[in-house]
Protein backbone atom coordinates (compact mmCIF):
# COMPACT_ATOMS: atom_id res chain seq x y z
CA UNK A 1 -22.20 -8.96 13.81
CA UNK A 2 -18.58 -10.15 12.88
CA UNK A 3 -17.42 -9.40 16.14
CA UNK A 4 -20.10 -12.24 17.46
CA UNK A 5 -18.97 -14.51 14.47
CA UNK A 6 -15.44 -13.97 15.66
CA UNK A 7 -16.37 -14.39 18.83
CA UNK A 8 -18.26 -18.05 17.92
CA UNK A 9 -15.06 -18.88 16.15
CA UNK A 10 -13.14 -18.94 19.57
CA UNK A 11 -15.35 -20.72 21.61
CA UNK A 12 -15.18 -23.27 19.00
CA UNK A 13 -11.04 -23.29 18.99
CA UNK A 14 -10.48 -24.49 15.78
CA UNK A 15 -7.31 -26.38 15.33
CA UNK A 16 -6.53 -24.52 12.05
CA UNK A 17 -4.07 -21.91 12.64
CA UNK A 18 -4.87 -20.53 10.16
CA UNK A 19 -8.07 -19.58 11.21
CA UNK A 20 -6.71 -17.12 13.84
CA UNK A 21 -4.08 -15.57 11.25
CA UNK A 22 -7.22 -14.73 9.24
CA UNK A 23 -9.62 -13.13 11.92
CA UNK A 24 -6.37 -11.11 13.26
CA UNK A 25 -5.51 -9.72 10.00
CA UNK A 26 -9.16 -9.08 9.18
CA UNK A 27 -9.49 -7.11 12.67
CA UNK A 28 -5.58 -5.49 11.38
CA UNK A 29 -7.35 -4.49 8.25
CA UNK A 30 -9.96 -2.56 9.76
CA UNK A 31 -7.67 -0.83 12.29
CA UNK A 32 -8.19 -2.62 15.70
CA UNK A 33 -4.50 -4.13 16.41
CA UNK A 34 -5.43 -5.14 19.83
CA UNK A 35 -8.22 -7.35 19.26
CA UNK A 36 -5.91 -8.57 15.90
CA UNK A 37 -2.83 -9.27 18.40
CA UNK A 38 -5.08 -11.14 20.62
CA UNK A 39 -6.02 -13.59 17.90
CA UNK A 40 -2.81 -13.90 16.58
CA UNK A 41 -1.19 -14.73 20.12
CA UNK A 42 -4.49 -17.70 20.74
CA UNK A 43 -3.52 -19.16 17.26
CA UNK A 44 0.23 -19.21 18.66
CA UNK A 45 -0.82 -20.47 22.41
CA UNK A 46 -3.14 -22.93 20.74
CA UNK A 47 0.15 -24.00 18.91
CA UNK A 48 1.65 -24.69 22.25
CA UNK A 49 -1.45 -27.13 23.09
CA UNK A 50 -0.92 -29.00 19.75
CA UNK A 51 2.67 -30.60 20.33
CA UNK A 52 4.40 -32.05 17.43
CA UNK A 53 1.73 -34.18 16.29
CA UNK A 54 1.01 -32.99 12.53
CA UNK A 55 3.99 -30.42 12.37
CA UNK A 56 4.14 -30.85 8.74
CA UNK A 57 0.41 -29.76 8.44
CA UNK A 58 1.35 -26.81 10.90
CA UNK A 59 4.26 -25.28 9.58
CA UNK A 60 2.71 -23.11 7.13
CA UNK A 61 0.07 -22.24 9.09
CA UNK A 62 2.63 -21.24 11.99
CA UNK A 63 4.31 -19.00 9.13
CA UNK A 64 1.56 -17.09 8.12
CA UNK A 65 -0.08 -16.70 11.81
CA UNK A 66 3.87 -15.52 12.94
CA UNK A 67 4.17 -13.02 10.15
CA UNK A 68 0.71 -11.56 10.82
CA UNK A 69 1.44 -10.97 14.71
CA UNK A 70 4.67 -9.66 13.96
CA UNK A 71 3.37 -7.02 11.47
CA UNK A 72 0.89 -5.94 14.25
CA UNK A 73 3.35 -5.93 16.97
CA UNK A 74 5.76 -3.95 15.14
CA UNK A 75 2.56 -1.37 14.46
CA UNK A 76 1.71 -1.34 18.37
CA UNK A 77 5.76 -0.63 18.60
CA UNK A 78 6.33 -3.74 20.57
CA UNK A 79 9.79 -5.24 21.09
CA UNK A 80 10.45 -8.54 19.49
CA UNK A 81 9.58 -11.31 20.93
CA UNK A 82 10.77 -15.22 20.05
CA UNK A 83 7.27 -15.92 17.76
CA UNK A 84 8.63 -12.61 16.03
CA UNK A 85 12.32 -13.63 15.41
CA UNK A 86 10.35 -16.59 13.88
CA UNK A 87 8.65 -15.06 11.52
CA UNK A 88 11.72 -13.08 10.36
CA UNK A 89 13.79 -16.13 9.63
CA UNK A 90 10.74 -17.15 7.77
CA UNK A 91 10.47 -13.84 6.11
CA UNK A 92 14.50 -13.99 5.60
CA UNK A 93 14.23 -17.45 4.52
CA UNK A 94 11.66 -17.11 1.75
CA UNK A 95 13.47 -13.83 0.17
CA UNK A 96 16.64 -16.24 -0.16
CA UNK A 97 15.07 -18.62 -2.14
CA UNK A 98 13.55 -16.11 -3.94
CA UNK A 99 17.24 -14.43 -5.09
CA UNK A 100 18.45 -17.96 -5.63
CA UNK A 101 15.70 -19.26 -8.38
CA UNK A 102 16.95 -19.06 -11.47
């Protein structure tokens, strides 16, 4: 049954990103990084459909999906793509500010 629900969820393509980030890491969860890579890479090509209208809204919704993909990738053992160098500056980014809080 969640695999119809999922599959009701991309007819529908929801503009949230982070709507994909979700049902990838939920399909990461329970072991199937295929089907989780495939909804992390429609939440970044529906990115690429979306322009620049509403980047502030986007941008931590592009985090999270980028982070998720790139923790499945890396478990499928595939090389680093640009989405993935992304997420690491994002990943770099937020351990900086991290150190740098008093």
């Amino acid at each position: 049954e969640a695999r119809s629900v999922a599959e009701e969820i991309r007819r529908s393509a929801p503009p949230d990103l982070g709507v994909y980030a979700t049902v990838g890491e939920a399909y990461e969860k329970h072991g199937d990084l295929g089907e989780a890579l495939r909804w992390t890479n429609l939440g970044v090509q529906r990115l690429g459909g979306a322009g620049l209208e509403g980047a502030d809204h986007l941008a931590i919704d592009l985090i999270l999906l980028t982070i998720v993909r790139r923790r499945i990738r890396r478990a499928l053992s595939l090389p680093a793509d640009p989405a993935d160098r992304l997420a690491e500056l994002a990943l770099s980014g937020s351990h900086e500010r991290r150190i740098d809080r008093p």
